[in-house]
C-alpha atoms as a PDB file:
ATOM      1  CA  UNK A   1      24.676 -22.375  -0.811  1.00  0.00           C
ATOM      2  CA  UNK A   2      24.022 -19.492   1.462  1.00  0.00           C
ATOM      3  CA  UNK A   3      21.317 -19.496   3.986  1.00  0.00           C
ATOM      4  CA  UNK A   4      19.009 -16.820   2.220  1.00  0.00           C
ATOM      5  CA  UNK A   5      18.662 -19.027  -1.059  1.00  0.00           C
ATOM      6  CA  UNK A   6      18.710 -21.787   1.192  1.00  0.00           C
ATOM      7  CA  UNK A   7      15.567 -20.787   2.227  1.00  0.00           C
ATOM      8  CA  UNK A   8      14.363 -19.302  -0.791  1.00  0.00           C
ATOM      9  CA  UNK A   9      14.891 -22.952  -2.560  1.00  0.00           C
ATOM     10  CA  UNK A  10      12.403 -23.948   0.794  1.00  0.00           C
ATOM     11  CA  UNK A  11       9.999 -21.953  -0.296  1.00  0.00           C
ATOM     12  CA  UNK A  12      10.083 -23.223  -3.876  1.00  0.00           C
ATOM     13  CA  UNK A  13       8.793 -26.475  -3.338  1.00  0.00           C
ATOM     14  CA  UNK A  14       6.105 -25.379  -0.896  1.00  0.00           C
ATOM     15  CA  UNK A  15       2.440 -26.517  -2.443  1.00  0.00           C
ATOM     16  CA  UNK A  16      -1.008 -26.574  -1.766  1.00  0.00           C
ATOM     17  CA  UNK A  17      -1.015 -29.202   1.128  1.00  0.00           C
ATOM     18  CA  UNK A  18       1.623 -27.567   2.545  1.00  0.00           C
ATOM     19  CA  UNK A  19      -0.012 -24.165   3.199  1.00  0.00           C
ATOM     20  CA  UNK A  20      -2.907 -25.728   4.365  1.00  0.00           C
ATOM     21  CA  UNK A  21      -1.121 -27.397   7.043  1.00  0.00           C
ATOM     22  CA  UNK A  22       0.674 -24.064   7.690  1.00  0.00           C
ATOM     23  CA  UNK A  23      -2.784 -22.365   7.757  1.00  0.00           C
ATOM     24  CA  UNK A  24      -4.632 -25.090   9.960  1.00  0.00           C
ATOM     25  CA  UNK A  25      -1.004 -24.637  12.667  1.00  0.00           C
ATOM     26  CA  UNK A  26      -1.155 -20.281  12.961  1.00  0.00           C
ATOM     27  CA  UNK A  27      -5.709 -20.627  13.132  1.00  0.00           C
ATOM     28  CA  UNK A  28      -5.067 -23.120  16.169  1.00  0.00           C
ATOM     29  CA  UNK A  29      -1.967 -20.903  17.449  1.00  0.00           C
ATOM     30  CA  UNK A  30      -3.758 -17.778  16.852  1.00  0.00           C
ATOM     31  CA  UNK A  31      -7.011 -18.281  16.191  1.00  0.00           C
ATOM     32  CA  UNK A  32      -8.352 -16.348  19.383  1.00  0.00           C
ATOM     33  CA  UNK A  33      -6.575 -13.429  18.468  1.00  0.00           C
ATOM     34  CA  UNK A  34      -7.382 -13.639  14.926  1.00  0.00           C
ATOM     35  CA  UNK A  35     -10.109 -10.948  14.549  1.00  0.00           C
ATOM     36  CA  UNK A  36      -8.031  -8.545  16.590  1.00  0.00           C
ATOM     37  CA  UNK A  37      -5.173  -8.924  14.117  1.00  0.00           C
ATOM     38  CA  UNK A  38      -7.610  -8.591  11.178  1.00  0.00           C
ATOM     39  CA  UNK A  39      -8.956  -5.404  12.723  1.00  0.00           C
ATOM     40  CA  UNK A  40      -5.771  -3.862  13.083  1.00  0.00           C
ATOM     41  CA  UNK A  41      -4.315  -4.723  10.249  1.00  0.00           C
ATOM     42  CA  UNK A  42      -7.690  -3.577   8.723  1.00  0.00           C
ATOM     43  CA  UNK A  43      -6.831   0.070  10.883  1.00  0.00           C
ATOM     44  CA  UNK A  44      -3.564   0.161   9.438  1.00  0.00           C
ATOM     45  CA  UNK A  45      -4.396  -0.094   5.939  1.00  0.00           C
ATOM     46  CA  UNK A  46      -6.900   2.669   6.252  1.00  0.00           C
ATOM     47  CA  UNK A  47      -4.230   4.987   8.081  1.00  0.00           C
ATOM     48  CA  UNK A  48      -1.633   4.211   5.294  1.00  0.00           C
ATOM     49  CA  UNK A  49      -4.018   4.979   2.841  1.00  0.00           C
ATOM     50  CA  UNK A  50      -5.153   8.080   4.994  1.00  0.00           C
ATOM     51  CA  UNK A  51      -1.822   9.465   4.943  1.00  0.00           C
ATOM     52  CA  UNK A  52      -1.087   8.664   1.160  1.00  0.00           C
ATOM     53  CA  UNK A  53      -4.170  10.761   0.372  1.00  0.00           C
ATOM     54  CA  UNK A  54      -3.122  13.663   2.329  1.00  0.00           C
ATOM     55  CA  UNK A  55       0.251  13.676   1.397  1.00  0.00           C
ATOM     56  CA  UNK A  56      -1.108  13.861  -2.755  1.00  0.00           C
ATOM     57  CA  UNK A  57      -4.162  16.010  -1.443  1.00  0.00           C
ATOM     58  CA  UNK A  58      -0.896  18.718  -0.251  1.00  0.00           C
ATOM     59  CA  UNK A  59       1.422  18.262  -3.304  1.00  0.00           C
ATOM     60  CA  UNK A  60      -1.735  18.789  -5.277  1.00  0.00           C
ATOM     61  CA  UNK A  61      -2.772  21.960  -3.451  1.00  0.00           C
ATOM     62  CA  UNK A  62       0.694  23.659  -3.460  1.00  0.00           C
ATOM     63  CA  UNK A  63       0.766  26.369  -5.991  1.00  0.00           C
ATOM     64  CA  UNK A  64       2.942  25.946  -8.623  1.00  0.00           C
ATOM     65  CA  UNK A  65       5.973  28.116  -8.055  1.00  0.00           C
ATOM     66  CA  UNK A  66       8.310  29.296 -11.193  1.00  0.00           C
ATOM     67  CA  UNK A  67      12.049  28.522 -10.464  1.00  0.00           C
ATOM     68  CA  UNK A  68      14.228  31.576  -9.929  1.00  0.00           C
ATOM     69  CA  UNK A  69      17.261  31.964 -12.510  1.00  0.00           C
ATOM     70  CA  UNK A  70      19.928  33.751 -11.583  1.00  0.00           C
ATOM     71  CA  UNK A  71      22.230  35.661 -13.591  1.00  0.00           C
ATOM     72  CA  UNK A  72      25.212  33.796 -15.175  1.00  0.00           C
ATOM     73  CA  UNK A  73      28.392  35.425 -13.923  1.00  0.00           C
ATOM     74  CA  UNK A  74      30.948  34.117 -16.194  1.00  0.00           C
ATOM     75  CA  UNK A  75      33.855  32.784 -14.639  1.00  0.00           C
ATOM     76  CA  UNK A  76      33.589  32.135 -11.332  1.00  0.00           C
ATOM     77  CA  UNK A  77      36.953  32.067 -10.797  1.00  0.00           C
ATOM     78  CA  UNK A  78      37.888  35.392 -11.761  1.00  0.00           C
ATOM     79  CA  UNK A  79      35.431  36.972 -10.197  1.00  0.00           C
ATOM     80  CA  UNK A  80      35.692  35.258  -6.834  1.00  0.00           C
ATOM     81  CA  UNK A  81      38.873  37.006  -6.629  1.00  0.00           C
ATOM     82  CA  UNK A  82      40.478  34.013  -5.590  1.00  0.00           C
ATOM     83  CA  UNK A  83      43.806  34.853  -8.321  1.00  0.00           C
ATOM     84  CA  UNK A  84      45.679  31.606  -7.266  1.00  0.00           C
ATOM     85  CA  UNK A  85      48.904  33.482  -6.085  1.00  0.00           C
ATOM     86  CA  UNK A  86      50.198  34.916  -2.484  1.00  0.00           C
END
């Protein structure tokens, strides 16, 4: 079995005690730090969403331009004047 399923079997049989002891282990690791890392990860979802809006708010504003067509030539090959012989 390779490592990744390996791990992804792991993962399978994790239950409800089992993330509690998880989330009891990172609050006493982290749990100064926690309302630091909720406010930047609160500032980072606002900037992704930020840019998301601007980036829709400028493919929304762009007027719409029509495509060009240009003229069909035929064949190309012909009149590229590339003949094929030296």
């Amino acid at each position: 079995m390779s490592e990744p399923a390996l791990i992804l079997a792991f993962l399978q049989n994790i239950g409800l005690p089992e993330m509690i002891v998880i989330g009891l282990v990172a609050l006493l690791l982290f749990g100064r730090r926690l309302p630091e890392v909720g406010r930047s990860l609160g500032k980072g979802i606002v900037e992704f969403k930020k840019g998301l809006r601007d980036i829709e708010d400028d493919v929304n504003d762009r007027p719409s331009e029509p495509r060009k067509v240009l003229p069909s030539t035929g064949d190309g090959a012909k009149e590229s004047g590339n003949s094929g012989s030296a």
